[in-house]
Each structure stands twice: as C-alpha cells, then as structure tokens.
Protein backbone atom coordinates (compact mmCIF):
# COMPACT_ATOMS: atom_id res chain seq x y z
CA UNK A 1 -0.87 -29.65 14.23
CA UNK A 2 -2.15 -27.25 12.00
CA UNK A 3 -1.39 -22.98 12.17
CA UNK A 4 -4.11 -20.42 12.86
CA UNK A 5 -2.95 -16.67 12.25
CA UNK A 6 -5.57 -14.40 14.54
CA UNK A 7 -6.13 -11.23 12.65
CA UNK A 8 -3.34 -9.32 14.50
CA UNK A 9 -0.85 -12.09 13.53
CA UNK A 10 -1.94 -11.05 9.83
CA UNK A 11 -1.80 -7.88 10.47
CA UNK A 12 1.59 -8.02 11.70
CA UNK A 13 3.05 -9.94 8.97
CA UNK A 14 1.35 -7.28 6.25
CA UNK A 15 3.27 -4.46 8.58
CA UNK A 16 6.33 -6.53 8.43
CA UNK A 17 6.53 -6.46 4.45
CA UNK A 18 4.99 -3.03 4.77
CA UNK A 19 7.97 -1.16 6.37
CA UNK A 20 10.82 -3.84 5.18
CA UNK A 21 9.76 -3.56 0.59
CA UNK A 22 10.45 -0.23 0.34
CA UNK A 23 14.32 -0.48 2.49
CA UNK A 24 14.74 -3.90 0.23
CA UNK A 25 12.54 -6.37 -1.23
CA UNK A 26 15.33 -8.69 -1.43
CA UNK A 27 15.65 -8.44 2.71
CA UNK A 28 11.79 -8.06 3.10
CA UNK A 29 11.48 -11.86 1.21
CA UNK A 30 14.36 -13.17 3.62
CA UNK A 31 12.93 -11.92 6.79
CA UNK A 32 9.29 -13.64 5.46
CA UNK A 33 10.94 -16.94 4.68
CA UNK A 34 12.74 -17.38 8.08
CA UNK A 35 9.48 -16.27 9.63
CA UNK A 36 7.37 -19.05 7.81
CA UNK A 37 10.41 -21.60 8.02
CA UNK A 38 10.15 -20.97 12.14
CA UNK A 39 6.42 -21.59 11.84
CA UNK A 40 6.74 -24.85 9.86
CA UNK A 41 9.45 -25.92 12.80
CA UNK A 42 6.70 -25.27 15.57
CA UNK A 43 4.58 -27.25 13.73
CA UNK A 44 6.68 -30.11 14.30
CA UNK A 45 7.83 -29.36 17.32
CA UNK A 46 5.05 -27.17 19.32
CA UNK A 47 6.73 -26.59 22.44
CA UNK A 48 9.72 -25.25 21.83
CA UNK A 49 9.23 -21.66 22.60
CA UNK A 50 9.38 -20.12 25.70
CA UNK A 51 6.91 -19.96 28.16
CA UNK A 52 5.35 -16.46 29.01
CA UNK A 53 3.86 -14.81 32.16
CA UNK A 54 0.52 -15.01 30.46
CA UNK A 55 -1.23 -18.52 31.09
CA UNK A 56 -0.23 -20.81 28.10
CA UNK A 57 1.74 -18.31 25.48
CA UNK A 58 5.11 -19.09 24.16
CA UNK A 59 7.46 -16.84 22.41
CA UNK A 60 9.77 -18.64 19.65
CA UNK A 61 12.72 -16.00 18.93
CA UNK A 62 14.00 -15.88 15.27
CA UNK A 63 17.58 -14.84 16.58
CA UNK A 64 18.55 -13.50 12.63
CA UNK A 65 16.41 -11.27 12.17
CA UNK A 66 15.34 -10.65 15.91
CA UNK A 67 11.61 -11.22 15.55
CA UNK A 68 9.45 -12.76 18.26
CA UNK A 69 6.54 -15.18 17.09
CA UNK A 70 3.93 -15.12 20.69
CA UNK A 71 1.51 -18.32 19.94
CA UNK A 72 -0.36 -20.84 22.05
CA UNK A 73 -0.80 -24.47 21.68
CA UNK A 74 -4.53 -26.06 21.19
CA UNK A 75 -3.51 -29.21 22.08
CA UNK A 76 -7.66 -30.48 21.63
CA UNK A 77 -7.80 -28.70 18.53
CA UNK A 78 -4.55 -29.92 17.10
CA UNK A 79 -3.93 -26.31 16.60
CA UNK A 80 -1.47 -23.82 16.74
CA UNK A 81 -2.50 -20.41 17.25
CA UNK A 82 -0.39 -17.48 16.44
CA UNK A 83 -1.01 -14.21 18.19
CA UNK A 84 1.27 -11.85 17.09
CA UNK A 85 4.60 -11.25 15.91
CA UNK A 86 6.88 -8.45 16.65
CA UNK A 87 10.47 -7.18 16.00
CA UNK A 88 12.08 -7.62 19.67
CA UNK A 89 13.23 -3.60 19.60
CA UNK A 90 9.48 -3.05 20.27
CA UNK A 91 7.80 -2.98 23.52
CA UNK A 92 6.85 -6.39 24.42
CA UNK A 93 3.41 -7.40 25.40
CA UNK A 94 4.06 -10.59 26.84
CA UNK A 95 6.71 -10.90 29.86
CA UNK A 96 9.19 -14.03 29.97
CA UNK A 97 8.37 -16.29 32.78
C-alpha cells in the first residue's frame, strides 16, 4: 500500500509545525516523527484504525501526543488515503461508530 495526503491532510500537517516551531522545535520534530512513524505502521497494517460513522473512514489515534490521523483504505488502488489530521481537543468531524 502506498500513502496519498489530500490537500487538507497537507495542510494540516503545515498547521501542525506551524503552531508547534515557535512553542519548541525540538517538540514540533517529535510530534512529526510519531505522526509519520503511525503512517508507516498503517501502511503495514491498513486496518487498524477505527471505524467511523462515515462509510469507510478510520481514525488511528496517536495516544502521545493525542492526534487523530482520519484516512480510508483503496483497497483497488493499493492506496491509502489520508484525509485529515487533527489534535483530538478539536471538534471532530468524523463520529466513532
């Protein structure tokens, strides 16, 4: 399986470094690694998040840092598409099922 980032996804991450640099760079590069070391695990293993109320999204929680990675799984395409990814303090766009 490979990742796709949708331009919100992209988005997210630049926000991410955005508001988390100026607090601590040191912090900022920690958060980014355990976010890209989660992605590289649902690579692997494509299933493991969560299912959501919303037909065929999963939310994989990176309990450390309390982010939420929302993706779906092209299983055709051999792809992984991640749609957003969000600090869990924020409102949630996706319900748990």
């Amino acid at each position: 399986m490979k990742l796709h980032f949708t331009l919100r996804a992209l988005s997210d991450l630049e926000a991410i470094a955005d508001y988390l640099v100026p607090l601590s760079p040191q912090g900022a590069a920690r958060v980014r690694a355990a976010i890209l070391d989660s992605l590289q695990n649902l690579v692997q293993f494509s299933n493991i998040g969560h299912r959501q109320t919303a037909e065929s999204v999963r939310k994989l929680a990176i309990r450390k840092y309390k982010y939420l990675i929302y993706y779906s799984v092209n299983d055709d395409a051999e792809e992984i598409v991640i749609l957003t990814i969000q600090h869990g303090a924020r409102e949630r766009e996706f319900a748990d099922n």
